[in-house]
Protein backbone atom coordinates (compact mmCIF):
# COMPACT_ATOMS: atom_id res chain seq x y z
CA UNK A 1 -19.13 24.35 38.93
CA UNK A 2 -16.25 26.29 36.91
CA UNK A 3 -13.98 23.25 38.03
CA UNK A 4 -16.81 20.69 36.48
CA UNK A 5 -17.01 22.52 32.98
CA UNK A 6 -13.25 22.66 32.65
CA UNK A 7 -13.09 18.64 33.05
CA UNK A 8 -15.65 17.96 31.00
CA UNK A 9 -14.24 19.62 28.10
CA UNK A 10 -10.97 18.42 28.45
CA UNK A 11 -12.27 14.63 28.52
CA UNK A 12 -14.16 15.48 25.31
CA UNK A 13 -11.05 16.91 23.99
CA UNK A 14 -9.43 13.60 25.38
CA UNK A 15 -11.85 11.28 23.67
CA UNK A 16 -11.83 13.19 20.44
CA UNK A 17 -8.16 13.30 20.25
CA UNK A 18 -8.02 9.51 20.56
CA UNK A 19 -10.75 8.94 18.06
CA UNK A 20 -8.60 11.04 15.71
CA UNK A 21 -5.48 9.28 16.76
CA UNK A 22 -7.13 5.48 15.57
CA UNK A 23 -8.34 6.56 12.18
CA UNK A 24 -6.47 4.55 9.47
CA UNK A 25 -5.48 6.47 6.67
CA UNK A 26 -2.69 5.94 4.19
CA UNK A 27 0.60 8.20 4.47
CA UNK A 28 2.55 9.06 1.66
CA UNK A 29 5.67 6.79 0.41
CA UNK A 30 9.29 8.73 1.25
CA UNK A 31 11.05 7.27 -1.49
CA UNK A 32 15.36 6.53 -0.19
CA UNK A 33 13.91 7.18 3.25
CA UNK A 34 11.03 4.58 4.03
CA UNK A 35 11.90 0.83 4.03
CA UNK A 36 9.73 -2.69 3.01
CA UNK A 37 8.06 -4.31 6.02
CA UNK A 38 8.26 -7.47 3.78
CA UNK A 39 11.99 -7.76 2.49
CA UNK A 40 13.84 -4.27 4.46
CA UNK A 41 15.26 -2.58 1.22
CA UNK A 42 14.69 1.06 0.90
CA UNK A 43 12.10 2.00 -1.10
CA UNK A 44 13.47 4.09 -4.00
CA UNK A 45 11.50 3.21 -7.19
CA UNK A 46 8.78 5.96 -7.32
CA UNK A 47 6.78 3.89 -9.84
CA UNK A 48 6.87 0.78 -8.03
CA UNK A 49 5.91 0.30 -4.52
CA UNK A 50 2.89 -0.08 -2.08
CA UNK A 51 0.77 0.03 1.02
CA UNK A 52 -1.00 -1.51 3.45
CA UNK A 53 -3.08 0.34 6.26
CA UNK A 54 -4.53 -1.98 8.60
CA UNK A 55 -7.85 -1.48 10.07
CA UNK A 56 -6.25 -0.32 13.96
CA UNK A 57 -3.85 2.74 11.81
CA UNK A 58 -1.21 0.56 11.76
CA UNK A 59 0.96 1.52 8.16
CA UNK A 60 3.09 -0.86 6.23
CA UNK A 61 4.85 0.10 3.18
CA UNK A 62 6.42 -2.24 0.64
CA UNK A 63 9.02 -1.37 -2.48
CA UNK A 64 6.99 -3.49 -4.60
CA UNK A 65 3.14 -4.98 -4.78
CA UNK A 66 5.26 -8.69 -4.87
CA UNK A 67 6.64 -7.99 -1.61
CA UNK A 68 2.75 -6.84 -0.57
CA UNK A 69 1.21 -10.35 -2.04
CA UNK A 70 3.64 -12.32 0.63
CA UNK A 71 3.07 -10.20 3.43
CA UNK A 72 -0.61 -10.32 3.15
CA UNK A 73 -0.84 -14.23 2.87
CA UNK A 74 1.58 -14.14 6.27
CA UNK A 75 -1.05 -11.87 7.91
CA UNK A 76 -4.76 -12.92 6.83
CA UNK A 77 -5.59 -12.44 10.31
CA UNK A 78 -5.27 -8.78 9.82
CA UNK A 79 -8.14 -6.61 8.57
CA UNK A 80 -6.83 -4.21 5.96
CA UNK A 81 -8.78 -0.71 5.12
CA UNK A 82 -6.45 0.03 2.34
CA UNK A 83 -4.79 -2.07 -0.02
CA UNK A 84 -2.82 0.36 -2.43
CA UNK A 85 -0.14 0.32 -5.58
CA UNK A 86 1.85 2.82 -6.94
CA UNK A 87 0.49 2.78 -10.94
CA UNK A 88 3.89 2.75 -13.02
CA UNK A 89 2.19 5.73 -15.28
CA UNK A 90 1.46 7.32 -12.28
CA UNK A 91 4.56 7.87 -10.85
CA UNK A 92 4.63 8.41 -6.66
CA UNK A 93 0.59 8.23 -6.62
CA UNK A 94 -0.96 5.43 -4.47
CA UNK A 95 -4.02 3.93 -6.04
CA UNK A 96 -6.61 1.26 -4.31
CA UNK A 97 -5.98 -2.14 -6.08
CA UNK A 98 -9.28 -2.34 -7.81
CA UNK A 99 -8.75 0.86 -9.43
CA UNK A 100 -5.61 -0.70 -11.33
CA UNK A 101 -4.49 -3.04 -14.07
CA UNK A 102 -1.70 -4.98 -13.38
CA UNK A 103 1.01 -6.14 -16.29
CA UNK A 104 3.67 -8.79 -16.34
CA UNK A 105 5.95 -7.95 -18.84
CA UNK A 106 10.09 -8.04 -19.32
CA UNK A 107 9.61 -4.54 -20.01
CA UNK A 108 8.71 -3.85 -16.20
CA UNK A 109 12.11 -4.26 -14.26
CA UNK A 110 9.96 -4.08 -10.88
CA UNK A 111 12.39 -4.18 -7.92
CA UNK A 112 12.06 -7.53 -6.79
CA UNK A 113 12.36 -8.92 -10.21
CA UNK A 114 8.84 -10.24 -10.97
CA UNK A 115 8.48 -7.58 -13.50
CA UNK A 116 4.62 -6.46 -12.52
CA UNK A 117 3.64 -2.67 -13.17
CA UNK A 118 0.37 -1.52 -12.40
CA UNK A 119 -1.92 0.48 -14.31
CA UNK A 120 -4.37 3.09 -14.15
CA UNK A 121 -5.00 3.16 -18.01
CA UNK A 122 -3.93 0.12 -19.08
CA UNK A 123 -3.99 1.61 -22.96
CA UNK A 124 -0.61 2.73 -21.38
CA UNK A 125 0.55 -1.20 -21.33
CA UNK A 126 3.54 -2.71 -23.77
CA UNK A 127 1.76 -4.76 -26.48
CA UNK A 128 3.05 -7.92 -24.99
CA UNK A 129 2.32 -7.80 -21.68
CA UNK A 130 0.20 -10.23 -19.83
CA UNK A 131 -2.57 -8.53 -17.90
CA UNK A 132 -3.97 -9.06 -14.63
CA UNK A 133 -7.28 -7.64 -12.37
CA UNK A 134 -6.03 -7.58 -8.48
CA UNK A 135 -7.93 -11.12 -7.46
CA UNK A 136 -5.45 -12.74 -10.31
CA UNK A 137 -2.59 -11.26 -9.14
CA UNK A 138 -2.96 -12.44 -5.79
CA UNK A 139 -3.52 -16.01 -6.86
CA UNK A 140 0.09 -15.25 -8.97
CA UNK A 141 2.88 -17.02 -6.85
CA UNK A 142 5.09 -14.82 -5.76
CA UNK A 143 9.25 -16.04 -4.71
CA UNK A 144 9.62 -15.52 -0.94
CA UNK A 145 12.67 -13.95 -0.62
């Protein structure tokens, strides 16, 4: 009976630990450590750069959101639970996409050279920037490279 108890807990401890183990959550960019799943640079920029956690945990981290744009159109067959930017005045800090503004400006030297920042207060924006919600961006052509 002893024997029965014991195995029962550790197969809920089992099953537990593998629910835990398939949650998708985001992890936190290591900026000169982590690399782009889309174009393999190191990801140094802490106010450019973003994230993609798919619906089975899997993480994929990019060193700017127009290396993200590409990679998503490659992989529509993939269910995303978290589609996150870095906002430029938010240095480091992961935001979900339709929290954001997005700018194209010169001003922005993003590092793939599109030149798109994004925003959490877009009051924050250069004058002459042209701004963009998240379903405009997408539709934005972005260079393969």
């Amino acid at each position: 009976m002893k024997k029965l108890k014991t195995l029962k807990q550790l197969f809920i401890f089992s099953v537990a630990a593998f629910l835990l183990s398939c949650q998708a959550e985001p992890e936190k960019i290591n900026f000169g450590e982590d690399h782009c799943d889309f174009c393999k640079m190191s990801i140094v920029d802490p106010k450019f750069g973003a994230e993609l956690v798919s619906d089975k945990g899997r993480v994929f981290k990019f060193d700017a959101v127009e290396c993200m744009i590409p990679f998503m159109n490659e992989n529509k067959e993939t269910n995303f639970e978290y589609v996150l930017v870095i906002a430029f005045d938010q240095p480091e800090e992961l935001v979900a996409v339709d929290q954001l503004t997005f700018a194209h400006s010169e001003s922005y030297k993003s590092p793939m050279g599109a030149n798109i920042a994004a925003f959490r207060d877009k009051d924050k924006v250069v004058d002459n920037a042209h701004l963009m919600d998240w379903d405009k961006l997408k539709q934005k052509r972005m260079q393969k490279h």
